[in-house]
Protein backbone atom coordinates (compact mmCIF):
# COMPACT_ATOMS: atom_id res chain seq x y z
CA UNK A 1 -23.71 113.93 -12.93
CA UNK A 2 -22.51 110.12 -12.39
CA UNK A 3 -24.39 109.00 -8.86
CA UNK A 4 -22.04 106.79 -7.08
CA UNK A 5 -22.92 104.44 -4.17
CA UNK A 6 -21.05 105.02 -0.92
CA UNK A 7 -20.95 102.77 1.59
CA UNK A 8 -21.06 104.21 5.33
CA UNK A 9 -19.98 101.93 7.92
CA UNK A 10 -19.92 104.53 11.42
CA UNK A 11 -20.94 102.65 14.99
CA UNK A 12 -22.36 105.96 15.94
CA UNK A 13 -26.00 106.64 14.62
CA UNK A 14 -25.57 110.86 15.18
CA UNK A 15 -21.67 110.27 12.89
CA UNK A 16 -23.08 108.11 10.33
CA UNK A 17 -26.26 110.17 9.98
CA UNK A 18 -23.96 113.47 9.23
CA UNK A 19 -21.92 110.52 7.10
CA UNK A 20 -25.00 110.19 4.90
CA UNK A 21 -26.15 113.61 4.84
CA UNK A 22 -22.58 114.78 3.46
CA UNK A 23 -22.63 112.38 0.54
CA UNK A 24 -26.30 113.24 -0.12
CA UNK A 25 -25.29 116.79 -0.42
CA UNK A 26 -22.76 115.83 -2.67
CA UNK A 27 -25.36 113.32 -5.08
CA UNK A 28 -24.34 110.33 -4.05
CA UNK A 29 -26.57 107.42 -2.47
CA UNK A 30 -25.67 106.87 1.12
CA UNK A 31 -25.52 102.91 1.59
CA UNK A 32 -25.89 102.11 5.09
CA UNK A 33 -23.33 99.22 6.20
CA UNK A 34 -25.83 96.15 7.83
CA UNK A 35 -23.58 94.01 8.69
CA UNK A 36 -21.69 91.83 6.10
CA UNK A 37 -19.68 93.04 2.92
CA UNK A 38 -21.20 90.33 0.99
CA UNK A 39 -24.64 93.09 0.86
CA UNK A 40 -22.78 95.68 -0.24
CA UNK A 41 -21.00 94.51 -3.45
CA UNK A 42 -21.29 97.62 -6.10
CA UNK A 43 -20.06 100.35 -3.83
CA UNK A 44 -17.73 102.47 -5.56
CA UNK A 45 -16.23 104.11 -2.06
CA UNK A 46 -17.08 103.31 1.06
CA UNK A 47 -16.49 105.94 4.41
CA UNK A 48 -15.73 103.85 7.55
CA UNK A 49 -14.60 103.98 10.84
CA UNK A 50 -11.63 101.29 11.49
CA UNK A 51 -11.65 101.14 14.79
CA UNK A 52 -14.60 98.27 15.13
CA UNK A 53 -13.65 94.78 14.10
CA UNK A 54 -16.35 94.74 11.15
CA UNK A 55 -15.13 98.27 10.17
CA UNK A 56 -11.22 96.82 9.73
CA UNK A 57 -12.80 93.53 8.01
CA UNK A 58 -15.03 95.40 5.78
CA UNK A 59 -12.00 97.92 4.65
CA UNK A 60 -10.09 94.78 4.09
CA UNK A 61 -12.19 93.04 1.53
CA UNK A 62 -13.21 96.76 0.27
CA UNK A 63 -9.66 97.47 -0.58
CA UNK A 64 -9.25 93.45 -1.92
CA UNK A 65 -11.57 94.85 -4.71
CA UNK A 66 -9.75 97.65 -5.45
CA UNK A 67 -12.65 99.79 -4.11
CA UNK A 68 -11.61 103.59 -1.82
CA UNK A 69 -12.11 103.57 1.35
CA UNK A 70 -12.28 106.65 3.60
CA UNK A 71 -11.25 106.09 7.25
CA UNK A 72 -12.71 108.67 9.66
CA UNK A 73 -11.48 107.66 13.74
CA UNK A 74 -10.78 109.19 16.75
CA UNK A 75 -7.46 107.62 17.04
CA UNK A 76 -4.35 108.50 14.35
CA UNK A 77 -3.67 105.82 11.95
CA UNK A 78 -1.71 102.91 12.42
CA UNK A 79 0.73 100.88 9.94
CA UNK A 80 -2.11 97.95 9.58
CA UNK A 81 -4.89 100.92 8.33
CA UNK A 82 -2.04 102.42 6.39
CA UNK A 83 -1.31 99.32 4.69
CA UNK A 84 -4.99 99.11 3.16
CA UNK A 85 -3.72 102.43 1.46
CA UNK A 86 -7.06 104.76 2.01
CA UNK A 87 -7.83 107.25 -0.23
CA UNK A 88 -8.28 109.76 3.01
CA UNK A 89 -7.55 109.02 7.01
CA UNK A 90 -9.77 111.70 8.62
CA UNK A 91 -9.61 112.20 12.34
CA UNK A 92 -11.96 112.88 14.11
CA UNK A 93 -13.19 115.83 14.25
CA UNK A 94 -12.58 117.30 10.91
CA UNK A 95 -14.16 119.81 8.58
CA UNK A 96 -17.09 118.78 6.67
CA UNK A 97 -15.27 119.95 3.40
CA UNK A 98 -12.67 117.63 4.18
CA UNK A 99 -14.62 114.62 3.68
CA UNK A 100 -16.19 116.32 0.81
CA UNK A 101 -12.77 116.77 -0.55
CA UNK A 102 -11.51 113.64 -0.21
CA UNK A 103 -14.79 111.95 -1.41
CA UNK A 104 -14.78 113.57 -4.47
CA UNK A 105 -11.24 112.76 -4.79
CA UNK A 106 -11.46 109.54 -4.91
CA UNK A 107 -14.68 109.06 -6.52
CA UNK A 108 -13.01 111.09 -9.28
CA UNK A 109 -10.75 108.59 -10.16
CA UNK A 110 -12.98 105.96 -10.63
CA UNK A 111 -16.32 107.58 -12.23
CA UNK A 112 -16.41 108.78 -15.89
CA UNK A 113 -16.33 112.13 -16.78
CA UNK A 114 -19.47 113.74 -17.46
CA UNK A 115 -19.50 114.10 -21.65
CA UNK A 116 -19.51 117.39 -23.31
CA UNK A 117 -21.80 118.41 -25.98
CA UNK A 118 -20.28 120.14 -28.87
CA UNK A 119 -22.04 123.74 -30.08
């Protein structure tokens, strides 16, 4: 299984620990947002709330490199957070396996398929 790096970007230390514990379960490395985009180049998804000023700047120069982003908010989307085209706009609260879903989803378009040895 391909291990991708997802970047988790949550104000709320109880959301973003369930955040990191979901993409654990899944095998991928939870990558804790600290502050600037600049530390987080090699991401291949990021899960963020928008509704914080870093969390719309971040999204912005996450999508600028053509990497997913997840939203996950209280509040319904708006035409600037549609623009950024997410991959998934969660509100909040959803199922678990939604996230998982969409995760997966759009981690599956970017990571290689695992190769299969021939018997």
């Amino acid at each position: 299984m391909v291990v991708a790096r997802v970047l988790i970007c949550e104000p709320h230390d109880d959301i973003s620990a369930l955040l990191e514990l979901v993409v654990r379960r899944l095998g991928h490395e939870p990558v804790p947002f600290c502050g600037t985009a600049v530390e987080h180049i090699g991401v291949d998804a990021a899960v963020i709330e928008p509704g914080e000023a870093d969390g719309l700047r971040l999204a912005q120069s996450l999508r600028a490199q053509n990497v997913p982003v997840l939203f996950t908010s209280i509040y319904p989307p708006t035409d600037t957070l549609l623009q950024l085209r997410p991959a998934a706009y969660l509100v909040k609260p959803f199922p678990l396996y939604a996230l998982e879903r969409a995760l997966e989803q759009a981690l599956g378009q970017l990571l290689p398929a695992p190769a299969v040895a021939a018997i």
